[in-house]
N, C-alpha and C. Protein backbone atom coordinates (compact mmCIF):
# COMPACT_ATOMS: atom_id res chain seq x y z
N UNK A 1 0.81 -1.18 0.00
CA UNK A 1 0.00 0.00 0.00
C UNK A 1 0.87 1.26 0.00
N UNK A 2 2.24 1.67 0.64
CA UNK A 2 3.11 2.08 0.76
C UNK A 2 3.29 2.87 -0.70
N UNK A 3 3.82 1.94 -1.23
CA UNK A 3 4.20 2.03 -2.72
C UNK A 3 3.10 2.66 -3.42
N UNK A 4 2.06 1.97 -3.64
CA UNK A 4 1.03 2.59 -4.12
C UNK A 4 0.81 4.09 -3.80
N UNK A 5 0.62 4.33 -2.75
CA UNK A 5 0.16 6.20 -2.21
C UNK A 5 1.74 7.32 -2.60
N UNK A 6 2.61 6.05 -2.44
CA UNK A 6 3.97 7.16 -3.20
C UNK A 6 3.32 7.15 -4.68
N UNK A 7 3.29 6.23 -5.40
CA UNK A 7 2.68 5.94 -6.58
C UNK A 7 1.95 7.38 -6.93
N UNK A 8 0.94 7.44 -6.60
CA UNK A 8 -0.29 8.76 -6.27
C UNK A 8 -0.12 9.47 -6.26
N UNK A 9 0.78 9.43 -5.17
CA UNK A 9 1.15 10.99 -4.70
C UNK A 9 2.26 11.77 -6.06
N UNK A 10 3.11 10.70 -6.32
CA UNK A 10 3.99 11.05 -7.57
C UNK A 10 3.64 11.38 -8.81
N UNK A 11 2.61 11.04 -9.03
CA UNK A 11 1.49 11.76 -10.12
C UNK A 11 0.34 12.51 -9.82
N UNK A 12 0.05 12.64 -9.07
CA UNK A 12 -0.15 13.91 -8.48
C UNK A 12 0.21 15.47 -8.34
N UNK A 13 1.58 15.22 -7.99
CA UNK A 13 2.33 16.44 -8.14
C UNK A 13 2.98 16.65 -9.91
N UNK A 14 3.19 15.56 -10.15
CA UNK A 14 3.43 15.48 -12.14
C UNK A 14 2.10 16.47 -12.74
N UNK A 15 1.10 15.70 -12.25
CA UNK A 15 0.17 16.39 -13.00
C UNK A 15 -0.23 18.31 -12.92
N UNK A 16 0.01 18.36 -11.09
CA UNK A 16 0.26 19.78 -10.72
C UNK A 16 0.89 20.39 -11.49
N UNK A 17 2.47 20.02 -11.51
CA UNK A 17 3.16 20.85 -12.49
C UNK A 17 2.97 20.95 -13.80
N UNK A 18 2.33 19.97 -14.51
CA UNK A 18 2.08 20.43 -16.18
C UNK A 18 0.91 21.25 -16.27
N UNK A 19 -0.18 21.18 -15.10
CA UNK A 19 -0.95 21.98 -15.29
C UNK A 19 -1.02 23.25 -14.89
N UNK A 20 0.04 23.45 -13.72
CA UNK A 20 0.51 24.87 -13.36
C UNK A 20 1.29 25.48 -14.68
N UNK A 21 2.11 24.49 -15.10
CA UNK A 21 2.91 24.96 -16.84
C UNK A 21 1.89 25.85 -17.76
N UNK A 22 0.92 24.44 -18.03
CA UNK A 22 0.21 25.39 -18.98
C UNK A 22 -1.27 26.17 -18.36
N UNK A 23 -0.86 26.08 -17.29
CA UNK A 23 -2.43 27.34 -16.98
C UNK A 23 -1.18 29.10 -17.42
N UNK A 24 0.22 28.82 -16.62
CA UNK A 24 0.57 29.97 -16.76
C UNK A 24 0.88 30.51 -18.26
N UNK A 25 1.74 29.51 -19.49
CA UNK A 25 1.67 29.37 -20.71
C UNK A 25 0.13 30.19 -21.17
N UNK A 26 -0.90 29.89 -20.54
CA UNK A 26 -2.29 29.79 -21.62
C UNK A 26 -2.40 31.66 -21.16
N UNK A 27 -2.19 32.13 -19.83
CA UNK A 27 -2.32 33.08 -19.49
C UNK A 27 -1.41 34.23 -19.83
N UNK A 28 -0.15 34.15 -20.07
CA UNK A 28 0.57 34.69 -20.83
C UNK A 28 0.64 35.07 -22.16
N UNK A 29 0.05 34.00 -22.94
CA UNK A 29 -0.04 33.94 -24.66
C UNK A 29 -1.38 35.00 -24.35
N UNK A 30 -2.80 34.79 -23.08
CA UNK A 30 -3.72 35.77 -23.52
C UNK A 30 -3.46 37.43 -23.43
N UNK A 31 -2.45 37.28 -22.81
CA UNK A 31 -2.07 38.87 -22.11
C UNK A 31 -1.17 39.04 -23.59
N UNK A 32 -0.71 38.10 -23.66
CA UNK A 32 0.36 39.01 -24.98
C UNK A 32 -0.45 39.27 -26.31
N UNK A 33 -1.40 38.62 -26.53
CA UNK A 33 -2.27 38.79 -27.33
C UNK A 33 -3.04 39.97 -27.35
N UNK A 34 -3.51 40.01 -26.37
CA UNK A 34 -4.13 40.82 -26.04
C UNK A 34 -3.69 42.24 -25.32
N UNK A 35 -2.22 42.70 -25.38
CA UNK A 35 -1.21 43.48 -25.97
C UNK A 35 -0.91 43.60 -27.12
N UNK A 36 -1.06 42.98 -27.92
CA UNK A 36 -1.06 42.86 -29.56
C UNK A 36 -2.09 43.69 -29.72
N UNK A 37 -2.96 43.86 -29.99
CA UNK A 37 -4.03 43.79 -30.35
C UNK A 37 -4.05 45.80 -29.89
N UNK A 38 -3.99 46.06 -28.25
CA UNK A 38 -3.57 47.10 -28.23
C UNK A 38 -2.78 48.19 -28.87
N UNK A 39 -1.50 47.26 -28.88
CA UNK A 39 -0.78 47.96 -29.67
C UNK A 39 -0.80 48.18 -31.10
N UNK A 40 -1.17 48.12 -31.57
CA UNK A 40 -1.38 47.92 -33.13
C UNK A 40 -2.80 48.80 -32.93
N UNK A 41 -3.52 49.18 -32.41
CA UNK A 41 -4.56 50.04 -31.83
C UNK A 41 -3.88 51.27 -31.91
N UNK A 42 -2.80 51.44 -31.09
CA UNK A 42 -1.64 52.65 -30.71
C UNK A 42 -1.12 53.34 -31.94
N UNK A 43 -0.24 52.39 -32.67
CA UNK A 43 0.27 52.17 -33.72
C UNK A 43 -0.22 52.57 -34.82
N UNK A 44 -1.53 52.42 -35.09
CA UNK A 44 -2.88 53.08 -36.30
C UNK A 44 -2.79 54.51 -35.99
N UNK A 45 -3.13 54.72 -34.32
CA UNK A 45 -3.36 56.39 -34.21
C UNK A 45 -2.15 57.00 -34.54
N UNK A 46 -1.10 56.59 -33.82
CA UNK A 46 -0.09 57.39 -34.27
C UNK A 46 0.02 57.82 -35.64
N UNK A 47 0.38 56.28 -36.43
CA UNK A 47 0.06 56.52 -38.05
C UNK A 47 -1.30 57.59 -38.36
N UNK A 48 -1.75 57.68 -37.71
CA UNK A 48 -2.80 58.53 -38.63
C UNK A 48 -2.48 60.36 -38.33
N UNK A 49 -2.16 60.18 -36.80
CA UNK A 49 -2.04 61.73 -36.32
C UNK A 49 -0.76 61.97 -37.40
N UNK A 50 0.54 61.01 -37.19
CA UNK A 50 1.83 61.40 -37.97
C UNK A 50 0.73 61.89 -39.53
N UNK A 51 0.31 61.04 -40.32
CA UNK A 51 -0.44 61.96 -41.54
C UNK A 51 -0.51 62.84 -41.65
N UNK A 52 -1.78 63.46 -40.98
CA UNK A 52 -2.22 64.54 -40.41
C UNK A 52 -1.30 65.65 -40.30
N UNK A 53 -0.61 65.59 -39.66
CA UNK A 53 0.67 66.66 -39.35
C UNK A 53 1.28 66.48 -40.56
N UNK A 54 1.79 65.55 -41.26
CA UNK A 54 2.36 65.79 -42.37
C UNK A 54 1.23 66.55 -43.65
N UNK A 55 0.53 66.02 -43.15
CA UNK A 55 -0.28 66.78 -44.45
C UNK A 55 -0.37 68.29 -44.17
N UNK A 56 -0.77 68.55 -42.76
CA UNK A 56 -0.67 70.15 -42.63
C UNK A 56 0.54 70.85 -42.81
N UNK A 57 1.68 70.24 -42.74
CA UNK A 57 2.67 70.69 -43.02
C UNK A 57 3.64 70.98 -44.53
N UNK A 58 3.20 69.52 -45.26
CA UNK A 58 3.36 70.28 -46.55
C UNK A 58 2.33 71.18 -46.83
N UNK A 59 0.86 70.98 -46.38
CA UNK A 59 0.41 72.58 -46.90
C UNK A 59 0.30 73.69 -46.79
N UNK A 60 0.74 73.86 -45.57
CA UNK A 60 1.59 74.99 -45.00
C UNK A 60 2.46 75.35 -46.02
N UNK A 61 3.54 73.98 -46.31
CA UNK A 61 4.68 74.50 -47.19
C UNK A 61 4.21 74.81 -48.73
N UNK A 62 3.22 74.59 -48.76
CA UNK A 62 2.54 75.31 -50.43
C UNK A 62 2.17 76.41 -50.04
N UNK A 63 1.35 76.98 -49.38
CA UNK A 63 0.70 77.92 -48.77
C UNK A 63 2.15 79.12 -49.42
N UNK A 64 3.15 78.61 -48.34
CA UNK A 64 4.35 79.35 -48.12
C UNK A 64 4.67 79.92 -49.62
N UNK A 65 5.23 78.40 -50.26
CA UNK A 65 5.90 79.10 -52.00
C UNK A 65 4.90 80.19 -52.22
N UNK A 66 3.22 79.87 -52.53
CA UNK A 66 2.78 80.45 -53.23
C UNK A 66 2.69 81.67 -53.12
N UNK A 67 2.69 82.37 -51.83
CA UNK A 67 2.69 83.26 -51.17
C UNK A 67 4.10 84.24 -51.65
N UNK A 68 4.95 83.10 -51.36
CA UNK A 68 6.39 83.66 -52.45
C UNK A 68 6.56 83.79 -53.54
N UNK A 69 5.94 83.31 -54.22
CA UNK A 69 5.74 82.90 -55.81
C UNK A 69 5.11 84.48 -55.95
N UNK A 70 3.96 84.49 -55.22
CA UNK A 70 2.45 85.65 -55.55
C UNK A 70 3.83 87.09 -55.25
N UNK A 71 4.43 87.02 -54.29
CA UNK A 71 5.44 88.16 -53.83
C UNK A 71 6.73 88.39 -55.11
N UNK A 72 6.53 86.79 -55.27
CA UNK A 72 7.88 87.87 -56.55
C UNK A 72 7.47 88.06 -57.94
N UNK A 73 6.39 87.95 -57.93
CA UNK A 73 5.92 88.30 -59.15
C UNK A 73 5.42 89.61 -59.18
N UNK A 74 4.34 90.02 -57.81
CA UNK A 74 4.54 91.42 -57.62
C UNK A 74 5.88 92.19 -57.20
N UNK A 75 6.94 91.63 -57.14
CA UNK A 75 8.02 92.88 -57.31
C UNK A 75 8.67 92.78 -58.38
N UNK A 76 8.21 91.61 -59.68
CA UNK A 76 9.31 91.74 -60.50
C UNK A 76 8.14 92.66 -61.48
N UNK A 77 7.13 92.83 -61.23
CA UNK A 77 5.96 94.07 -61.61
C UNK A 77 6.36 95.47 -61.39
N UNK A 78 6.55 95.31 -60.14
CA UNK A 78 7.26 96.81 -59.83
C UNK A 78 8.35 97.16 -60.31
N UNK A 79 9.35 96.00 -60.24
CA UNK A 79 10.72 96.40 -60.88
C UNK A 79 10.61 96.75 -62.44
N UNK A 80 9.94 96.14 -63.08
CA UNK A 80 9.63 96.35 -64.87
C UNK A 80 8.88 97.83 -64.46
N UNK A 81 8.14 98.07 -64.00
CA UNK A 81 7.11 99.65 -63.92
C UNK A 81 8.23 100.38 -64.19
N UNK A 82 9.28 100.55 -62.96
CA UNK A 82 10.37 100.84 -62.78
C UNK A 82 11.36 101.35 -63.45
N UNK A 83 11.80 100.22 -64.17
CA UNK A 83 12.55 100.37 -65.40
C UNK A 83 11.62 100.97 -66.50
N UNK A 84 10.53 100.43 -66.90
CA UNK A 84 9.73 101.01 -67.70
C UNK A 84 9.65 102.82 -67.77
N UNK A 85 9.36 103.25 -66.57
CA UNK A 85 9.53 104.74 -66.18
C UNK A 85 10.74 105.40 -66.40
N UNK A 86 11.84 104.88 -66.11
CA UNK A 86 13.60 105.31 -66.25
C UNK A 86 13.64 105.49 -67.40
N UNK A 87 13.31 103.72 -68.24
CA UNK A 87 13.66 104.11 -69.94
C UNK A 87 12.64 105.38 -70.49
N UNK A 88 11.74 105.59 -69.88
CA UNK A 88 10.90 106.40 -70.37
C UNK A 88 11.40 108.14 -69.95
N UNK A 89 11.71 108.11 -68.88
CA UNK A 89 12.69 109.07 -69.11
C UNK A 89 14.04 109.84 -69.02
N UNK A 90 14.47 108.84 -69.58
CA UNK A 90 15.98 108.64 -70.10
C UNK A 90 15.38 109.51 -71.84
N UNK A 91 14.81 108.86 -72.10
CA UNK A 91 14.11 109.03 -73.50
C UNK A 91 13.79 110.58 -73.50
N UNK A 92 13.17 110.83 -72.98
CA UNK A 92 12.76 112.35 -72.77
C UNK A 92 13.41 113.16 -72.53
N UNK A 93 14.57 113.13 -71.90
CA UNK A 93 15.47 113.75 -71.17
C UNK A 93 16.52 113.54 -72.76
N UNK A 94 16.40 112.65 -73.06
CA UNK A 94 17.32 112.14 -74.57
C UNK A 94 16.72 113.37 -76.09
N UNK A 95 15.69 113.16 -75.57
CA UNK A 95 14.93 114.32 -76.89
C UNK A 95 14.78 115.31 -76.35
N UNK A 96 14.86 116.09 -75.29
CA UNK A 96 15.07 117.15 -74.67
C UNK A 96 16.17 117.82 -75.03
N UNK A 97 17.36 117.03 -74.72
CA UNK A 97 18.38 117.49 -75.12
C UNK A 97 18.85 117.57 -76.55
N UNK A 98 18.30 116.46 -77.05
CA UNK A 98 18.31 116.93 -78.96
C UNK A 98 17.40 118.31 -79.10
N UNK A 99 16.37 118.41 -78.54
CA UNK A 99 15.93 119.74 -78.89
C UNK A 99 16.58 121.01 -78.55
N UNK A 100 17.46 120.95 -77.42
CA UNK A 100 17.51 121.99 -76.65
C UNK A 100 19.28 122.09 -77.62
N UNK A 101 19.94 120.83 -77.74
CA UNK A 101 21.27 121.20 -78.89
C UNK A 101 20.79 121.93 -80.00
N UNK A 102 19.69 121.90 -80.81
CA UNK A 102 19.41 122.23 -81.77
C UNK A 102 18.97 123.40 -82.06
N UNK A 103 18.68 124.36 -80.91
CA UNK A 103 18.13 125.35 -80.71
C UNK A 103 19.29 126.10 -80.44
């Protein structure tokens, strides 16, 4: 009888431990899973806010050129007026003085 209840008892505790193994195994894989699952939750938002900011930011950076673009086109307007006016009277000042030699 001896033998026997060691017997028992020795599978007993065998069985404890494979089932302490995989209760903790089964509980671990659910937590990590189920960290997965979170994260990749995380991971989307970020990805989406990072978008977001990138998108406002190159359009910001269009915003910007065009704004520069719109600016040098009005001064290369002014600068031609500019010149336009000089040559104009350079010219005058040019036939002025042919008139005024001639006289």
């Amino acid at each position: 009888m001896k033998y026997y209840d060691k017997s028992l008892y020795r599978t007993e505790q065998n069985v404890k431990v494979i089932l302490t193994i995989l209760l903790t195994f089964t509980i671990g894989f659910l937590i990590g899973y189920w960290c997965g699952k979170y994260e990749s939750t995380i991971n989307t938002t970020i990805q989406n806010e990072t978008k977001q900011q990138t998108t406002k930011t190159e359009q910001k950076e269009k915003n910007e050129i065009q704004n520069n673009t719109e600016n040098n086109q009005t001064t290369n307007q002014i600068e031609n007026q500019i010149n336009n006016e000089t040559t104009a009277n350079e010219t005058n000042n040019t036939q002025t003085n042919t008139i005024n030699n001639e006289t």
